[in-house]
Protein backbone atom coordinates (compact mmCIF):
# COMPACT_ATOMS: atom_id res chain seq x y z
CA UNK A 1 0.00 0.00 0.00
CA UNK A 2 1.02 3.23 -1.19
CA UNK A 3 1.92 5.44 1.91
CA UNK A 4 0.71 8.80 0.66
CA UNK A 5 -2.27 8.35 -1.84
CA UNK A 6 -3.42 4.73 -0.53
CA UNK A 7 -2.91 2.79 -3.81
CA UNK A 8 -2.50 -0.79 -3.59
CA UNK A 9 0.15 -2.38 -5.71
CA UNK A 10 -0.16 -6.29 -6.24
CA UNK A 11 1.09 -9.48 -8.68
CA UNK A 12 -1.95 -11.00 -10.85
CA UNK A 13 -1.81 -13.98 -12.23
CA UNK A 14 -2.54 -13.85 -16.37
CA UNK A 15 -3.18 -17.87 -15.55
CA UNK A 16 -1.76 -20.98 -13.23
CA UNK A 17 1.65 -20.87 -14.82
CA UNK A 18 2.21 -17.06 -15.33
CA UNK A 19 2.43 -14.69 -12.63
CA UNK A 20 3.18 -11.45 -14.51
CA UNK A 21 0.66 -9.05 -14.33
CA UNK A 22 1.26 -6.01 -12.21
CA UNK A 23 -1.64 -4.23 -10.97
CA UNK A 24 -2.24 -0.91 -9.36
CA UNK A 25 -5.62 -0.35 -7.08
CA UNK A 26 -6.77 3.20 -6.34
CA UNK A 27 -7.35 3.71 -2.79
CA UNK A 28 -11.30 3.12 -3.17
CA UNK A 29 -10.24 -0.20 -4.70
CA UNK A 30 -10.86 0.52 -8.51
CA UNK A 31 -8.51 -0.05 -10.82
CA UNK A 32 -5.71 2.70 -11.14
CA UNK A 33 -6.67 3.66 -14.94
CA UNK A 34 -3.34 5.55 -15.34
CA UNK A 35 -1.04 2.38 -15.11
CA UNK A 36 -0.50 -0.23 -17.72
CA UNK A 37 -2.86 -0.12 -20.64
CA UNK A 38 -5.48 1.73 -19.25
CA UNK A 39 -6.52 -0.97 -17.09
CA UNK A 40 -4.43 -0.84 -14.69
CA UNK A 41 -2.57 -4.20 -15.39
CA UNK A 42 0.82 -4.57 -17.06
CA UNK A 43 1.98 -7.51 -18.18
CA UNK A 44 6.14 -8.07 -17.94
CA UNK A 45 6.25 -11.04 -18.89
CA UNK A 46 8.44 -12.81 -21.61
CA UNK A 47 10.13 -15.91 -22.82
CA UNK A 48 12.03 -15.61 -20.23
CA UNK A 49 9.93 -14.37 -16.90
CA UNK A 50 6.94 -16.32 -15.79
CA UNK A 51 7.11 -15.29 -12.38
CA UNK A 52 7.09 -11.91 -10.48
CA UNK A 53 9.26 -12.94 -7.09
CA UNK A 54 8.38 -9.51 -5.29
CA UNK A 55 7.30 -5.53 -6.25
CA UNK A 56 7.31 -2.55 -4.07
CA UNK A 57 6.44 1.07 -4.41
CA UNK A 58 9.99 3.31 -4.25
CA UNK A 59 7.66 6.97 -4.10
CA UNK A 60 5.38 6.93 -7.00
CA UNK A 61 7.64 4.28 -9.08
CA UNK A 62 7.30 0.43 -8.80
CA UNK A 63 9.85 -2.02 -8.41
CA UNK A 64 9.74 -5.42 -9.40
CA UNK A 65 12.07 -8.42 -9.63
CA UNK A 66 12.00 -11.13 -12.04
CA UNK A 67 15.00 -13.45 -11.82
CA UNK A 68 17.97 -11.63 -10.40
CA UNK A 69 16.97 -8.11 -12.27
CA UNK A 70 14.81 -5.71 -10.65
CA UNK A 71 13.13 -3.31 -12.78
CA UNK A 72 12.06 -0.11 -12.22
CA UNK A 73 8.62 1.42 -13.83
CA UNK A 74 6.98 4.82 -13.91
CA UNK A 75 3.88 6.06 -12.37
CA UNK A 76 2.26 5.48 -15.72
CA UNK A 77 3.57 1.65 -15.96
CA UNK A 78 6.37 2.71 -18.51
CA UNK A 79 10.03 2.09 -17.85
CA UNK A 80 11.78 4.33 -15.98
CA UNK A 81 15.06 4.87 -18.00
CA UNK A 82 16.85 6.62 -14.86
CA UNK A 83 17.36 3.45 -13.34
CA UNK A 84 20.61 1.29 -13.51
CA UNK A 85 21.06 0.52 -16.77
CA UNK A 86 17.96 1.59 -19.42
CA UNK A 87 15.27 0.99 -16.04
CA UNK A 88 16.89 -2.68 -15.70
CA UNK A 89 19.20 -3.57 -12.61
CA UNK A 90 21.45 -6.64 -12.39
CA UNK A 91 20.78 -7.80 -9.01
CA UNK A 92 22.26 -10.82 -6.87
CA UNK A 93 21.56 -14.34 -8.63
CA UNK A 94 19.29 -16.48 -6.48
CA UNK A 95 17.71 -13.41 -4.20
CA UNK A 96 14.23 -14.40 -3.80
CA UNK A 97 13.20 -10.45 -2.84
CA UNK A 98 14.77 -6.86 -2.42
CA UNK A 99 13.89 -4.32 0.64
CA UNK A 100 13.60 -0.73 0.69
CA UNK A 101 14.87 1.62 3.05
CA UNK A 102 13.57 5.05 4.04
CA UNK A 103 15.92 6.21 1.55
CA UNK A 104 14.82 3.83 -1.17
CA UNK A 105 17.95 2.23 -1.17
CA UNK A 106 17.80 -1.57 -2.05
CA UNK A 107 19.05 -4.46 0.06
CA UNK A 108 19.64 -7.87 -1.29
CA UNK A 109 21.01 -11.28 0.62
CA UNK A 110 23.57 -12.77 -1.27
CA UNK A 111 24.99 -16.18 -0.89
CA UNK A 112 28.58 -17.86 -2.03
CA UNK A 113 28.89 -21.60 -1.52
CA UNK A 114 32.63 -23.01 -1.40
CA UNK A 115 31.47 -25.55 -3.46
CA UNK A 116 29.69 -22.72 -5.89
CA UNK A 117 26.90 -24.70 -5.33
CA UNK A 118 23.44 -24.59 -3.02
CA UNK A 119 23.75 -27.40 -0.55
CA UNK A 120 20.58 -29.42 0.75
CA UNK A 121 19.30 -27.07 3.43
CA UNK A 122 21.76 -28.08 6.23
CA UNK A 123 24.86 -29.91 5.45
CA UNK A 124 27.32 -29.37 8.29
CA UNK A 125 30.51 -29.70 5.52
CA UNK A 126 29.23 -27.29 3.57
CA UNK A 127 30.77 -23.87 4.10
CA UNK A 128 28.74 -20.79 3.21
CA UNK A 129 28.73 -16.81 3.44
CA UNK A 130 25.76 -14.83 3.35
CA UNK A 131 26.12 -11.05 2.64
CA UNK A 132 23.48 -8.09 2.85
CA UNK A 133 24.02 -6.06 -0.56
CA UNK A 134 22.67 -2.16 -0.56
CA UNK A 135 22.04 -0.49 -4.03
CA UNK A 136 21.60 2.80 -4.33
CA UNK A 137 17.87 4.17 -5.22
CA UNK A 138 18.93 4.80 -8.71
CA UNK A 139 20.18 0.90 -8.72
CA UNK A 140 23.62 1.31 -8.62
CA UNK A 141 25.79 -0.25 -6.20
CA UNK A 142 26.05 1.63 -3.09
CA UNK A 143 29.99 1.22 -2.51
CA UNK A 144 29.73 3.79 0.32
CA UNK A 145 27.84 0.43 2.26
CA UNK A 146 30.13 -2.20 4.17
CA UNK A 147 33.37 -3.32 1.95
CA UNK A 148 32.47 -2.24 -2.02
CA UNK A 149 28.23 -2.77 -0.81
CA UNK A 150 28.49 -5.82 0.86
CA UNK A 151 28.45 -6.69 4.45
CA UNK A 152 28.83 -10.09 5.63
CA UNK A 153 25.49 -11.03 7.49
CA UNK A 154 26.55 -14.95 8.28
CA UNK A 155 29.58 -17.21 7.77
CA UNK A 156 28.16 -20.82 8.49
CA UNK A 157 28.71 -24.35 7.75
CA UNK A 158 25.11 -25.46 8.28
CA UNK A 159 22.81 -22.61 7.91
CA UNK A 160 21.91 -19.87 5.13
CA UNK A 161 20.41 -16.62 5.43
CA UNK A 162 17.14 -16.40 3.03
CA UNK A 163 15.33 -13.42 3.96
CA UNK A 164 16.36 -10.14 5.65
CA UNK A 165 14.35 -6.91 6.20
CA UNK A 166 14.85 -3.64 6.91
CA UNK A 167 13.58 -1.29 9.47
CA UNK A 168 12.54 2.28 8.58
């Protein structure tokens, strides 16, 4: 939810096996008109995304990540060209979701694997380290964050870090 006008901001599914549609809600819960294609649904989809893993608001743009990028759209639905390269960030492979700070600065858990492989969710030989990862609102790397915008969140050899959050 939007926290200034109330909108509502959600993933729709186009059918079973496609979760792409984005949808905007106007505070009375119609549809937001002035997003998408005058519906207010866009779909992102393509041959190669199926599935929205998480969206946010970031003021009056949207966020969304599909596979490791995280995209960032205008208030109308259009791509915001502003944003890391063409309105397309390269985030961290295998991050399930992104956070926002106050700031809208974006936070990522990142894992490397000795091995350079995910082990079966606890194998005591397997050694691991988990790092938070802070981009800055625009989607650039924050290197002012931690060692070059990473700080190490866990060093394990049985456990990984999969979500984080961040307080505001």
């Amino acid at each position: 939810i939007h926290p200034a006008n109330g909108r509502i901001l959600y993933i729709a599914p186009q059918r079973a096996d496609h979760w792409t549609n984005i949808a905007v809600l106007r505070a009375d819960g119609t549809r937001d008109t002035s997003f998408g294609g005058g519906d207010g649904m866009l779909d992102v989809g393509s041959a190669s995304v199926s599935f929205l893993q998480d969206l946010e608001w970031q003021g009056d743009k949207v966020l969304y990540q599909a596979n490791e990028r995280i995209t960032r759209l205008n208030a109308d639905g259009s791509l915001d060209a502003t944003f890391g390269d063409g309105g397309i960030m390269q985030g961290i492979q295998d991050a399930s979701d992104f956070h926002l700070d106050a700031d809208g600065r974006i936070y990522q858990v990142e894992h490397e694997f000795v091995e350079d492989e995910p082990p079966p969710l606890i194998d005591p030989t397997v050694q691991s380290t988990a790092r938070i990862v802070r981009f800055t609102a625009d989607g650039e790397l924050d290197t002012s964050y931690g060692q070059d915008g990473r700080t190490v969140a866990n060093q394990t050899s049985s456990l990984q870090v999969r979500r984080a959050t961040v307080q505001v």
